[in-house]
N, C-alpha and C. Protein backbone atom coordinates (compact mmCIF):
# COMPACT_ATOMS: atom_id res chain seq x y z
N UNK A 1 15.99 -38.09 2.86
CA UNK A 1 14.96 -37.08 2.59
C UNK A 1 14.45 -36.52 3.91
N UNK A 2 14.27 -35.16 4.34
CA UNK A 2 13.81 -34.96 5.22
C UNK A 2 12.67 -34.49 5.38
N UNK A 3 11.66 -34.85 6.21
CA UNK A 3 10.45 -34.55 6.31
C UNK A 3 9.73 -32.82 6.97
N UNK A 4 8.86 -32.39 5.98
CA UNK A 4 8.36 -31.16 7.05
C UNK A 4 8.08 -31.12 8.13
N UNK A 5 8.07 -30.16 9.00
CA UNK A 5 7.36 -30.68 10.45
C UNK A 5 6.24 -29.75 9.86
N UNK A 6 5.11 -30.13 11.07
CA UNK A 6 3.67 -29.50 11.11
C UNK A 6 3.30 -28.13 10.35
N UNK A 7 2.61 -28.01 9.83
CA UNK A 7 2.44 -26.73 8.94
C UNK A 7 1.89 -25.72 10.18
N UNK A 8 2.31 -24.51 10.67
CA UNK A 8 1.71 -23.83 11.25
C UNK A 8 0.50 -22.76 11.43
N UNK A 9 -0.74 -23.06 12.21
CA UNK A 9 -1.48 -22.59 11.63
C UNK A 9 -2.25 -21.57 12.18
N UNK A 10 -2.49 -20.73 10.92
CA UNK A 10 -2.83 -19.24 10.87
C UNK A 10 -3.87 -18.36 11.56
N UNK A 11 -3.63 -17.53 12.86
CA UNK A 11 -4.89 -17.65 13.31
C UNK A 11 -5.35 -17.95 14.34
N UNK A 12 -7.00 -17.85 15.04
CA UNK A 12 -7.40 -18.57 16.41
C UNK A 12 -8.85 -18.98 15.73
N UNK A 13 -9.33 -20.25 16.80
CA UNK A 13 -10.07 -21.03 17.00
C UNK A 13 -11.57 -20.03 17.15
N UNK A 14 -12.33 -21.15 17.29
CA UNK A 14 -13.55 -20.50 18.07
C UNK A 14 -13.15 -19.70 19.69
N UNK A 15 -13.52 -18.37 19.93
CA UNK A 15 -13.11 -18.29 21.25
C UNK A 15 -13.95 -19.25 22.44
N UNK A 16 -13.31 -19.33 23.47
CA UNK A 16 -13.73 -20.51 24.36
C UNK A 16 -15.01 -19.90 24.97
N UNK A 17 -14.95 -18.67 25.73
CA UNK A 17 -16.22 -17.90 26.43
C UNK A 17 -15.58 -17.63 27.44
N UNK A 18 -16.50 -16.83 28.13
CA UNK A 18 -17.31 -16.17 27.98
C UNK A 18 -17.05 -15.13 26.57
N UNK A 19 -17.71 -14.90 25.53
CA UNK A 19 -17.22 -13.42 24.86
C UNK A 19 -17.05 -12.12 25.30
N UNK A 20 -16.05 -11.54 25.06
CA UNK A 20 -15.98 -10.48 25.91
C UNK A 20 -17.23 -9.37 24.65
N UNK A 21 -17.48 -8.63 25.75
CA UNK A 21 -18.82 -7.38 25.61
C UNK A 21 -17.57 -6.02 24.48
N UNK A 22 -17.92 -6.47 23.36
CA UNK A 22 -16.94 -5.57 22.86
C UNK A 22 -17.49 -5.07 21.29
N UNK A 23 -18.09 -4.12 21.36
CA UNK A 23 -18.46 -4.04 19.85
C UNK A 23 -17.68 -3.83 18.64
N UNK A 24 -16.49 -4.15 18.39
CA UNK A 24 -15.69 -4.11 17.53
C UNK A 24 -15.60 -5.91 17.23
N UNK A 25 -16.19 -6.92 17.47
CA UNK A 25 -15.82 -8.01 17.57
C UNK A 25 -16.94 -8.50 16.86
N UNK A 26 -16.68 -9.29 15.54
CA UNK A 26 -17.98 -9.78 15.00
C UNK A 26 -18.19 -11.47 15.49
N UNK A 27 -19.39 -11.46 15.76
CA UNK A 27 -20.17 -12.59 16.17
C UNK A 27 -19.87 -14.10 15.96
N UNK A 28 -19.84 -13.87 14.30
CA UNK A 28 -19.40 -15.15 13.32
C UNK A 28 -17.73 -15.45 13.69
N UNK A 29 -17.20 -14.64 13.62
CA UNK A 29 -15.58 -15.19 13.82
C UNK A 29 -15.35 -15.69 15.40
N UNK A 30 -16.11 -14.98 16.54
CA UNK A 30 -16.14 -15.63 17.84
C UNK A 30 -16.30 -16.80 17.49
N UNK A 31 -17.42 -17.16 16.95
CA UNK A 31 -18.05 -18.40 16.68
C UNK A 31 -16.99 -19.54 16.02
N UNK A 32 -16.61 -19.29 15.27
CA UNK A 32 -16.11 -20.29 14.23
C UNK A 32 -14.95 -20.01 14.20
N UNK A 33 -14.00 -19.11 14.55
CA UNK A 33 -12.69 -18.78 14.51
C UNK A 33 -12.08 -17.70 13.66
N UNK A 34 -11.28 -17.02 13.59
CA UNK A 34 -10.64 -16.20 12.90
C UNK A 34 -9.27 -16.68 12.15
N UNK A 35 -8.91 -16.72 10.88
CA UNK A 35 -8.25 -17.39 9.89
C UNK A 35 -7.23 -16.32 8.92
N UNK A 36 -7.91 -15.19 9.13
CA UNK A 36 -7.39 -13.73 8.66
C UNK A 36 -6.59 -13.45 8.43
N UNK A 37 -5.96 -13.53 7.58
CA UNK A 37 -4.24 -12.08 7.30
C UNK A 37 -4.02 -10.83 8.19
N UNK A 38 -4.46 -11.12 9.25
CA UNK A 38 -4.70 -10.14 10.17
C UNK A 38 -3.78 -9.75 11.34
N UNK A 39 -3.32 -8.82 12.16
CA UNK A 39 -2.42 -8.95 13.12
C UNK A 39 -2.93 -9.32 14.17
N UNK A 40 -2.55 -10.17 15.33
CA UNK A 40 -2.95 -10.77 16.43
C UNK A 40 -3.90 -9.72 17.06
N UNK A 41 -3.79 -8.25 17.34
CA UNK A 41 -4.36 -7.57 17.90
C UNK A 41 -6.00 -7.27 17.29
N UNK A 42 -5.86 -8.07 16.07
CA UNK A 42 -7.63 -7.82 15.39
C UNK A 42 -7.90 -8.97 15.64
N UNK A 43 -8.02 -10.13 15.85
CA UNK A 43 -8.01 -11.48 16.02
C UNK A 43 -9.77 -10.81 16.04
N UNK A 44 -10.86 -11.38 15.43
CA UNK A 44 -11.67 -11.62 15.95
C UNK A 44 -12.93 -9.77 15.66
N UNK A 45 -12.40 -9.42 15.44
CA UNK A 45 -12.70 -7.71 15.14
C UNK A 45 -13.10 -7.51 13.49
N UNK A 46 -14.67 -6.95 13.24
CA UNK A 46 -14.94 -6.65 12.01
C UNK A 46 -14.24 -6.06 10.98
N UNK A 47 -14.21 -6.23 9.81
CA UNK A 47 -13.84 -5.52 9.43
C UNK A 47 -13.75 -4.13 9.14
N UNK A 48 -15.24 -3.65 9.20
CA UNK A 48 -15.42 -2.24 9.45
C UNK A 48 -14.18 -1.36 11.04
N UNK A 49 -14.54 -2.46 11.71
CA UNK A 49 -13.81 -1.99 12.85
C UNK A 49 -12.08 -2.06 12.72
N UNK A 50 -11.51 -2.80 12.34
CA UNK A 50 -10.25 -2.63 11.60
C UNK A 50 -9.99 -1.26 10.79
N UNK A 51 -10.32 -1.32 9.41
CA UNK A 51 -10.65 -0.31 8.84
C UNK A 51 -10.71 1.11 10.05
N UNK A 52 -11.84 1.40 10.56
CA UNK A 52 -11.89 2.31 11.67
C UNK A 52 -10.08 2.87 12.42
N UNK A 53 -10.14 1.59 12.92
CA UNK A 53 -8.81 1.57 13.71
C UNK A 53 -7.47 2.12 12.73
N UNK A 54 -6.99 1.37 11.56
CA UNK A 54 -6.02 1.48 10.83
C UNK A 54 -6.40 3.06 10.06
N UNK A 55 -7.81 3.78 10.46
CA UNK A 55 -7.93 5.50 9.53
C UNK A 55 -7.55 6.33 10.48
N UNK A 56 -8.15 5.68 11.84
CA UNK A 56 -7.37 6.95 12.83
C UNK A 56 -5.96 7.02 13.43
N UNK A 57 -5.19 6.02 12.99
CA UNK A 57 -3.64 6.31 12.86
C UNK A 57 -3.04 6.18 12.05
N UNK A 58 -3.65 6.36 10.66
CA UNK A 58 -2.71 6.38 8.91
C UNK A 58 -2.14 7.72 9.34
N UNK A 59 -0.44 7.09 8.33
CA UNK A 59 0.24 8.31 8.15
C UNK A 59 -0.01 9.09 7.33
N UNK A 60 0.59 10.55 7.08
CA UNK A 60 -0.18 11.57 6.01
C UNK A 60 0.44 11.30 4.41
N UNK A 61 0.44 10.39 4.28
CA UNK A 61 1.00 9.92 2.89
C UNK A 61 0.41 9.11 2.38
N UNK A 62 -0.16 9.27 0.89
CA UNK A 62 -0.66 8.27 0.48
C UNK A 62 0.26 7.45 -1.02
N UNK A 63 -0.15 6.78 -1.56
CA UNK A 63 0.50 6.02 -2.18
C UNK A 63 -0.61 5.69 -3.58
N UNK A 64 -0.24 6.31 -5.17
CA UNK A 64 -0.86 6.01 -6.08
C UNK A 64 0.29 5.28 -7.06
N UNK A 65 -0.67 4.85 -8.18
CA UNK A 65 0.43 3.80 -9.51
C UNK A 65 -0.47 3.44 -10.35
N UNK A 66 0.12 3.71 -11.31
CA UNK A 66 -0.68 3.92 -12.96
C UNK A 66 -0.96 2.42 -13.23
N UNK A 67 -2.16 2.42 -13.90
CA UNK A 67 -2.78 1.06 -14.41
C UNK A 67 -2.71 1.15 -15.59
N UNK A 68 -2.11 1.21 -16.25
CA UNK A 68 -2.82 1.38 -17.99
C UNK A 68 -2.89 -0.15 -18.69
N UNK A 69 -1.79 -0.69 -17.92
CA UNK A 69 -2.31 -2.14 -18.33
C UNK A 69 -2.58 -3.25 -17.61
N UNK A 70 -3.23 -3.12 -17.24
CA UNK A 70 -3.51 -3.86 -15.85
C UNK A 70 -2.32 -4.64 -15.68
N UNK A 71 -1.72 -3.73 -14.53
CA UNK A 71 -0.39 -4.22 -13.52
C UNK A 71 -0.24 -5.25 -12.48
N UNK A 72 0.31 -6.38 -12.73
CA UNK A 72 -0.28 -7.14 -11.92
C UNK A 72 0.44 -7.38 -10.16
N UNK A 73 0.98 -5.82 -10.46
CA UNK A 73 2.07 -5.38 -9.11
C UNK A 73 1.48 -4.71 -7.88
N UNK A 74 0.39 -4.07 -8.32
CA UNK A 74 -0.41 -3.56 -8.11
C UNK A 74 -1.39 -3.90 -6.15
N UNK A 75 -1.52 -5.40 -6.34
CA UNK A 75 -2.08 -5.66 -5.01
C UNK A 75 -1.02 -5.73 -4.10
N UNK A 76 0.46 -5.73 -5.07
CA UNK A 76 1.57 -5.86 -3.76
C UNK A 76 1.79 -4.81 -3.38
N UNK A 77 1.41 -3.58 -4.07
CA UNK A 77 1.61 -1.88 -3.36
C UNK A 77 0.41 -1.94 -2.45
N UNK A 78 -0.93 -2.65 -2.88
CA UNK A 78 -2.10 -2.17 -2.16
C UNK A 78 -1.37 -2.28 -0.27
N UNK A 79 -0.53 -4.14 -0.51
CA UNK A 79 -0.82 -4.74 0.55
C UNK A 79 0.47 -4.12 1.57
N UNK A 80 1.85 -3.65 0.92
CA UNK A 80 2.78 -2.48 1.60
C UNK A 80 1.71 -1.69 2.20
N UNK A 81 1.08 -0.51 1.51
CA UNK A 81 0.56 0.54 1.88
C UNK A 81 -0.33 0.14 3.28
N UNK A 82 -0.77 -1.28 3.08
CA UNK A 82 -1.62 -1.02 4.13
C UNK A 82 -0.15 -1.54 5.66
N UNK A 83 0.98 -2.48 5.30
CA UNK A 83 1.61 -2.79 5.89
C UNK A 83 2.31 -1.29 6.85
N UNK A 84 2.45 -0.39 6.26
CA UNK A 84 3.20 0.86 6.37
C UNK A 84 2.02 1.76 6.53
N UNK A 85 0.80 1.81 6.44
CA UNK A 85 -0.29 2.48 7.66
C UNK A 85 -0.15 3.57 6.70
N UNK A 86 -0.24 3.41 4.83
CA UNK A 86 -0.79 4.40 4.44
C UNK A 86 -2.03 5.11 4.46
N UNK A 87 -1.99 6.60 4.13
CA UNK A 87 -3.20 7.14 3.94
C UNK A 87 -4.80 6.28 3.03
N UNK A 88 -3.63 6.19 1.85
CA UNK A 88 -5.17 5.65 0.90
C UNK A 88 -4.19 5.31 -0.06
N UNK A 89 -4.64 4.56 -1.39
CA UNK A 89 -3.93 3.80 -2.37
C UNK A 89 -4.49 4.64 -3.93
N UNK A 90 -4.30 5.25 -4.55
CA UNK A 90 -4.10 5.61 -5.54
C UNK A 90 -4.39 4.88 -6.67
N UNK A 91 -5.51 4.37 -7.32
CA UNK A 91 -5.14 3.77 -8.77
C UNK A 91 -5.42 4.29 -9.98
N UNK A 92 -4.53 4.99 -10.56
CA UNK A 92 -4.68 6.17 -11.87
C UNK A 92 -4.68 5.12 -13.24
N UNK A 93 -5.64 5.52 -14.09
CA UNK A 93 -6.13 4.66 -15.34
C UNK A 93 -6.56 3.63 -15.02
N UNK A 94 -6.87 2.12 -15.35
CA UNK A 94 -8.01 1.15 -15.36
C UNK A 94 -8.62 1.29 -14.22
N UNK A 95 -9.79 0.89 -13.71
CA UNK A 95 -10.39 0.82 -12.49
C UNK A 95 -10.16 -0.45 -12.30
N UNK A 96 -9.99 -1.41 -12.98
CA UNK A 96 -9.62 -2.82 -12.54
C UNK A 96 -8.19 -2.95 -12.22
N UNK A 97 -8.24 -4.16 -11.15
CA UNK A 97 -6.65 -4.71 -10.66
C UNK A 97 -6.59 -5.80 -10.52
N UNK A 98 -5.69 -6.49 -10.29
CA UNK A 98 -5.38 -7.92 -9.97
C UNK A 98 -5.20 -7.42 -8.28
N UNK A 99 -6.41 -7.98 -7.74
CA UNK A 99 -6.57 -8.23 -5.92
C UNK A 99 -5.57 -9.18 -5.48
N UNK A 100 -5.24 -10.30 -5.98
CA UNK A 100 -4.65 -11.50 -5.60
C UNK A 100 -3.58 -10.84 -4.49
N UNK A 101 -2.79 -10.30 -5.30
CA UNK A 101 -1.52 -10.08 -4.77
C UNK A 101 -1.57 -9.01 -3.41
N UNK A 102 -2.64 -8.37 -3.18
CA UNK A 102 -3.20 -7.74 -1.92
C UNK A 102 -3.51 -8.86 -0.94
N UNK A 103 -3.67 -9.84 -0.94
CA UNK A 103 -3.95 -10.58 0.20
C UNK A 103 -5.26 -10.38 1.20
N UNK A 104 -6.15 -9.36 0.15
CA UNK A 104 -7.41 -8.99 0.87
C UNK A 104 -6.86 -7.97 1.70
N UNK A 105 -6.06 -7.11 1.79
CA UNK A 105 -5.87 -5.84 2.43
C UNK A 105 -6.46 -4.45 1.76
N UNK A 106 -6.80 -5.27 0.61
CA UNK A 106 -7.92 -3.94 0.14
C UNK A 106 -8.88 -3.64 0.92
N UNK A 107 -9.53 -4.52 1.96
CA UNK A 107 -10.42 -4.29 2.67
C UNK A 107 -10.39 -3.31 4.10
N UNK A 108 -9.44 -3.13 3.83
CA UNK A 108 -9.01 -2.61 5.55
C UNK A 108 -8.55 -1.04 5.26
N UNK A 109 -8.40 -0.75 4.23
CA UNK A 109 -7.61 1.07 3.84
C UNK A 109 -8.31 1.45 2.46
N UNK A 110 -8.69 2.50 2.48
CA UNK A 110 -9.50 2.96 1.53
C UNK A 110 -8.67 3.15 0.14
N UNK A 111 -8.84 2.79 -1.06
CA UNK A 111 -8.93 2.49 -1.98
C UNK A 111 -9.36 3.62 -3.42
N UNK A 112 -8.61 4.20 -3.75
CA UNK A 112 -9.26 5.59 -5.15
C UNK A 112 -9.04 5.46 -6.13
N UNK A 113 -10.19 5.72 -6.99
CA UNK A 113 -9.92 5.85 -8.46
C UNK A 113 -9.81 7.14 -9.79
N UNK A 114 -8.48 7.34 -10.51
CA UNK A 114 -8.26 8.51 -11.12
C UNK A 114 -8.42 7.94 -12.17
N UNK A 115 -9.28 8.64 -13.46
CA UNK A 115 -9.26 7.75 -14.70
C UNK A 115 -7.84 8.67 -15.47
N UNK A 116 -7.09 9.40 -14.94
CA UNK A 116 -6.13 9.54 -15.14
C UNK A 116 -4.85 10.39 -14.08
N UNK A 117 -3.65 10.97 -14.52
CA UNK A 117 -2.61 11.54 -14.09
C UNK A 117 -3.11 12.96 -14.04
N UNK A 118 -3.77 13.68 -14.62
CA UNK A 118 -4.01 15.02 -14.16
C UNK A 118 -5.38 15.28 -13.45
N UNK A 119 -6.39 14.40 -12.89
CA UNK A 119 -7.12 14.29 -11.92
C UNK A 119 -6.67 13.86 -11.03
N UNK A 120 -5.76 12.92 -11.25
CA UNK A 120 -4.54 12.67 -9.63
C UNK A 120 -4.24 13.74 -9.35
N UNK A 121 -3.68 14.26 -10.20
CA UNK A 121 -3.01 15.81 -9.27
C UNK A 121 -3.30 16.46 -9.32
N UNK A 122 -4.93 16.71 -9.74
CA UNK A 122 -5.72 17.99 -9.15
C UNK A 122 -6.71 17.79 -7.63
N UNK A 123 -6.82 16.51 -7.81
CA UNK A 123 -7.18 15.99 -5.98
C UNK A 123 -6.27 16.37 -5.51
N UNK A 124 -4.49 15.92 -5.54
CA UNK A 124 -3.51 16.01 -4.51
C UNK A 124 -3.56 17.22 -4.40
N UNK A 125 -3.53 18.47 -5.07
CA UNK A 125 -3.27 19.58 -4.96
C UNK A 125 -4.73 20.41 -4.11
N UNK A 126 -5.48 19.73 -4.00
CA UNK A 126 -6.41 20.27 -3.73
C UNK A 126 -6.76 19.89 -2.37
N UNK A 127 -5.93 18.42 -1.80
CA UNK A 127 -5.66 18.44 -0.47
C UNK A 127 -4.57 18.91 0.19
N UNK A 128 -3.95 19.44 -0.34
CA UNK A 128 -2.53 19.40 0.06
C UNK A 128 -1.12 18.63 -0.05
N UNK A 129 -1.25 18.20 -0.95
CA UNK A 129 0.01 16.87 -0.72
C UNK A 129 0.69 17.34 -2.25
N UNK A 130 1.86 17.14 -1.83
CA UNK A 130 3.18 16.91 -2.96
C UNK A 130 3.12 15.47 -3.73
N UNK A 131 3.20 15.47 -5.11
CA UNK A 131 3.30 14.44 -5.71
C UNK A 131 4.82 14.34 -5.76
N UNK A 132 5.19 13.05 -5.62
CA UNK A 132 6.87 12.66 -5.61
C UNK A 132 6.52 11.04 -6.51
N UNK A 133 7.07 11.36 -7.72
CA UNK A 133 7.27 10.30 -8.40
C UNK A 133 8.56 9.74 -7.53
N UNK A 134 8.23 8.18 -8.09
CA UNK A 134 9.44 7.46 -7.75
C UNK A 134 9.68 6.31 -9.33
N UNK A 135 10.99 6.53 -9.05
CA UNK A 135 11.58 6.13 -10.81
C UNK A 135 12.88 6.30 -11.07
N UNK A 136 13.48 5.34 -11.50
CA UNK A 136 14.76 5.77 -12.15
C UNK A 136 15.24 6.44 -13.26
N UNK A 137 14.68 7.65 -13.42
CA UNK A 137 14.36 8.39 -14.60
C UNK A 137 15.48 9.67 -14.72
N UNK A 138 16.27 10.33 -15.24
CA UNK A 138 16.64 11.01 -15.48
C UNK A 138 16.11 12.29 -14.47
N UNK A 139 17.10 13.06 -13.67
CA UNK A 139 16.57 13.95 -12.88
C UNK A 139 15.93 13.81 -11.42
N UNK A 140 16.04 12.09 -11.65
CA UNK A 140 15.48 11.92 -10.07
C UNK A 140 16.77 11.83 -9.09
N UNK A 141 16.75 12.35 -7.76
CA UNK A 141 17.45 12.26 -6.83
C UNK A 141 16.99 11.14 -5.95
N UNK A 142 18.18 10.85 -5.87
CA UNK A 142 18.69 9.51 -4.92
C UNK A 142 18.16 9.84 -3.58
N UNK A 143 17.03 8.48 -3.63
CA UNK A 143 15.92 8.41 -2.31
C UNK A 143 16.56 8.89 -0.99
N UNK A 144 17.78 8.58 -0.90
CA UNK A 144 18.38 8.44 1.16
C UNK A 144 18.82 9.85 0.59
N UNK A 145 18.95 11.06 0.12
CA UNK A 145 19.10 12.24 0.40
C UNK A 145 18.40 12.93 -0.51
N UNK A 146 17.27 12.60 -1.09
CA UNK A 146 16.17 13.58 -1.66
C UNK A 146 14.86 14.19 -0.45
N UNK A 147 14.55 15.40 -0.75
CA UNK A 147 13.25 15.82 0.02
C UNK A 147 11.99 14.52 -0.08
N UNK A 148 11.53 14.27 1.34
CA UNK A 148 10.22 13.07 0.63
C UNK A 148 9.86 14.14 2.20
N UNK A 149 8.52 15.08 1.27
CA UNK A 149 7.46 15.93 2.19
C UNK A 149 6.31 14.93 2.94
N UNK A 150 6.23 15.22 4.67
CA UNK A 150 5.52 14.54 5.23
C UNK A 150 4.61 14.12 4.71
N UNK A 151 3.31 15.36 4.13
CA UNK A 151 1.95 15.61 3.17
C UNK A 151 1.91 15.09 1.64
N UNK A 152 2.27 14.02 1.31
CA UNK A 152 2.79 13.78 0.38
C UNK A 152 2.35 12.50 -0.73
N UNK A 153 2.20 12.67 -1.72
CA UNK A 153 1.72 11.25 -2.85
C UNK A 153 2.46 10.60 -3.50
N UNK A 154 2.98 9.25 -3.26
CA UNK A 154 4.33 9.00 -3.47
C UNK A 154 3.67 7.96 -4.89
N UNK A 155 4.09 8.24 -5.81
CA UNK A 155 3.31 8.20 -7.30
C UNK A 155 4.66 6.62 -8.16
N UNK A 156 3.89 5.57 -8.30
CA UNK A 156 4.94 4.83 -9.22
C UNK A 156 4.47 4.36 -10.29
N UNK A 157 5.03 4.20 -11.37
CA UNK A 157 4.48 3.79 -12.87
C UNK A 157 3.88 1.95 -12.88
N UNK A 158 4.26 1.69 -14.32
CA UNK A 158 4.06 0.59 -15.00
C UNK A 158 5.03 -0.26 -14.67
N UNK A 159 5.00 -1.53 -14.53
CA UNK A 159 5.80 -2.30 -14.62
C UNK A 159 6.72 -2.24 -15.81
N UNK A 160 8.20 -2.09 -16.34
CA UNK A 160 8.31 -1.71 -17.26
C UNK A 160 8.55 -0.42 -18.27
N UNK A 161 7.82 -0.09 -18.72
CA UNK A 161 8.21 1.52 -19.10
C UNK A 161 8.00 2.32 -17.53
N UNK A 162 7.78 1.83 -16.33
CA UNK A 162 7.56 2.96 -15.61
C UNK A 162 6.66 4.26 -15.57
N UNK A 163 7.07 5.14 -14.83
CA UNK A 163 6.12 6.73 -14.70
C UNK A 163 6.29 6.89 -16.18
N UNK A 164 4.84 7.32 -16.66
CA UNK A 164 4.36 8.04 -17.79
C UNK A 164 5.05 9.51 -18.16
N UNK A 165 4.91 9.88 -19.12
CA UNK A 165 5.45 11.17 -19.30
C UNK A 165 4.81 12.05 -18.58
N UNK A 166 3.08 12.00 -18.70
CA UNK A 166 2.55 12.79 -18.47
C UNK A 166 2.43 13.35 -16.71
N UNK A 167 3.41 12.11 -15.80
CA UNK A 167 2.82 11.22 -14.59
C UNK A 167 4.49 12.11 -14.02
N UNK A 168 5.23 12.30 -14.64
CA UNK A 168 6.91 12.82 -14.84
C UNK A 168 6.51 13.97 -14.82
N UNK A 169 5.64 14.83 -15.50
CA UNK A 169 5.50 16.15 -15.37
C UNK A 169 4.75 17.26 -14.55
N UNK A 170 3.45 15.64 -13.52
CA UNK A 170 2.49 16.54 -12.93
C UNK A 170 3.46 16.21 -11.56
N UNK A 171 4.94 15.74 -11.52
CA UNK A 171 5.56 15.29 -10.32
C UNK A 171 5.83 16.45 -9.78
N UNK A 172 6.13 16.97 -8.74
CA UNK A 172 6.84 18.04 -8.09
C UNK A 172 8.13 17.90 -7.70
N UNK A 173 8.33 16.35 -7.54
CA UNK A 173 10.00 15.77 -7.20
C UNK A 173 10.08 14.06 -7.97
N UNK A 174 11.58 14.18 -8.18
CA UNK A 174 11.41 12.82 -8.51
C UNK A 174 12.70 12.10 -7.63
N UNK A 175 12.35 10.84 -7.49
CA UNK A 175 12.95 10.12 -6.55
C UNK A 175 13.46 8.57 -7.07
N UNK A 176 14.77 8.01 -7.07
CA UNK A 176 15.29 7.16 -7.15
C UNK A 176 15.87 6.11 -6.21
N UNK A 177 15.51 4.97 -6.48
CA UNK A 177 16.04 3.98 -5.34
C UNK A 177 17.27 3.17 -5.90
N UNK A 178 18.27 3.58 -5.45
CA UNK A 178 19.91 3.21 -5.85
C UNK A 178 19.61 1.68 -5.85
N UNK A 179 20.28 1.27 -6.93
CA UNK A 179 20.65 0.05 -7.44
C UNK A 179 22.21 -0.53 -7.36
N UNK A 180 22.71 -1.62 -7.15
CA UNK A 180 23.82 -1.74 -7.35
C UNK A 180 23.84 -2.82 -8.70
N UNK A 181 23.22 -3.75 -8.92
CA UNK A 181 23.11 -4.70 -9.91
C UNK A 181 22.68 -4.45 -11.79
N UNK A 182 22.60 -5.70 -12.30
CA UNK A 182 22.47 -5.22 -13.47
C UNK A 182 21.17 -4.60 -14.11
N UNK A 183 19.70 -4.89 -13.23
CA UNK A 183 18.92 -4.39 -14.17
C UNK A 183 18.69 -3.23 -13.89
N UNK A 184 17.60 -2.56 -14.88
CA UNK A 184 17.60 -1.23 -14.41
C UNK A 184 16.78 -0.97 -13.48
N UNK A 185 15.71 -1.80 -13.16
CA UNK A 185 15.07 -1.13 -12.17
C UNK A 185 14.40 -2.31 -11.51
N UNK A 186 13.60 -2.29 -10.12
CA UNK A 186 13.05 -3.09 -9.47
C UNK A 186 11.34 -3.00 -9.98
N UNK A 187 10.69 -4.48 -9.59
CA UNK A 187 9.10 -3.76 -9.78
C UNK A 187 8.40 -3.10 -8.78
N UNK A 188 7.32 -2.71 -9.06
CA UNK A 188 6.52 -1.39 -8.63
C UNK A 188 6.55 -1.75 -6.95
N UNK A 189 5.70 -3.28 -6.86
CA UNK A 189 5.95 -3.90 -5.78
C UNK A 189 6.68 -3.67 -4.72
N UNK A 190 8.17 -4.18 -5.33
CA UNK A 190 8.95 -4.17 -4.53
C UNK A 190 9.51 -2.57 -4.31
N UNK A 191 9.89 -1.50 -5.53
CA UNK A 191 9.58 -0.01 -4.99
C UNK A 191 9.27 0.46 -4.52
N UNK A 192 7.83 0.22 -4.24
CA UNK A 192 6.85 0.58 -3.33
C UNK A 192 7.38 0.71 -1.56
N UNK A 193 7.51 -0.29 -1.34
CA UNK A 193 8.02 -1.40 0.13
C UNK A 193 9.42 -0.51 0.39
N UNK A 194 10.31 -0.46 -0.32
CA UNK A 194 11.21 0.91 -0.18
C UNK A 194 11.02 1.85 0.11
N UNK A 195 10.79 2.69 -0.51
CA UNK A 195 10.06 4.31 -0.96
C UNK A 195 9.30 4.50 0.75
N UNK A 196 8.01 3.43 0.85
CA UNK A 196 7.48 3.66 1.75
C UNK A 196 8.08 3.60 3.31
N UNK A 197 9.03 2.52 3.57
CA UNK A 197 9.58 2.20 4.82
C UNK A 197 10.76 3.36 4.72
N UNK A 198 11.29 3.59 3.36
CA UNK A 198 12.09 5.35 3.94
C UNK A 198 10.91 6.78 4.40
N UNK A 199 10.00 6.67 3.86
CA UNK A 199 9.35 7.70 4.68
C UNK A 199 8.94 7.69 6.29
N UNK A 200 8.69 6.43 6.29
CA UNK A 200 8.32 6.05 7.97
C UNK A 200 9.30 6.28 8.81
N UNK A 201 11.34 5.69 8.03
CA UNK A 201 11.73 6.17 8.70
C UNK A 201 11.98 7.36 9.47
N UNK A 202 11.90 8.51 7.91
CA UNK A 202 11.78 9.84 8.59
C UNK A 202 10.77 10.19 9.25
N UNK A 203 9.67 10.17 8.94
CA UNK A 203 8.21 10.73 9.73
C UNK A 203 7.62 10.05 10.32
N UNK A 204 7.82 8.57 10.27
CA UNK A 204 6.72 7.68 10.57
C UNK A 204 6.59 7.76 12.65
């Protein structure tokens, strides 16, 4: 049987001192340490001040996905979007989500609520941005040579039945992520994490 070695652990200590003179740095985590899901470069930095940091270099894309039944895929798009330095996160129908699966990255990128698909896309349209469903739906073009516009709302359904009809029609493009295997489609989650790291490639 072989044994684990040491669990590695997440994070820094109390800082030693002097503190450095830095107002982005909250008090309590100097103090007691920082433990955070955080990248080494926040070690120790409020959250407000994170937040701050991660709005003035989001890319111009944001990222929404239908709730109608509470999806429990949902915190894993929150926690991509924030991985991939989206604009803002999209949640069209329930106002509730399952956080879990965000890892507390809800806290760091701003967060919206549509109580449906055609107030989604009368905001997007009203900032500027292209809605681009993503789905394996009839009519969608294959992600690595479809248009995905810089300004853009990259829109994914339900776990399951997927984009809504109604969610299919306020799209301006639709977009597919090639499969080679048997099911038909991947979850939102893991779509998401696609969809998004092909836009970065192009624009990011």
């Amino acid at each position: 049987m072989t044994e684990l070695g040491p669990q590695r652990e997440v994070g820094v200590g109390p800082h030693p001192g002097p503190w450095p003179d830095d107002p982005r740095l909250d008090p309590e985590l100097l103090a007691h340490g920082d433990r955070r899901n955080v990248a080494d470069r926040y070690r120790y930095w409020t959250v407000e001040a994170i937040r701050a940091d991660l709005a003035s270099r989001a890319h111009p894309f944001h990222v929404a996905i239908e709730n109608w039944q509470h999806d429990f895929n949902i915190g894993a798009v929150v926690r991509n979007a924030n991985a991939f330095a989206a604009r803002a996160v999209h949640v069209v129908g329930r106002r509730r989500w399952n956080r879990r699966g965000a890892m507390k990255t809800e806290a760091y990128l701003e967060v919206r609520h549509h109580p449906d698909v055609g107030a989604l896309a009368e905001w997007s349209a009203a900032a500027g941005l292209a809605v681009v469903g993503v789905d394996n739906v009839i009519g969608a073009v294959d992600l690595r040579a479809a248009e995905l516009p810089r300004e853009s709302v990259l829109l994914f359904g339900q776990e399951g039945p997927g984009l809504s009809g109604e969610a299919v029609a306020a799209c301006e493009g639709l977009v597919a992520i090639p499969q080679a295997g048997s099911t038909r489609s991947i979850n939102a989650g893991a779509a998401s994490a696609v969809a998004m790291y092909e836009w970065v490639r192009r624009h990011g």
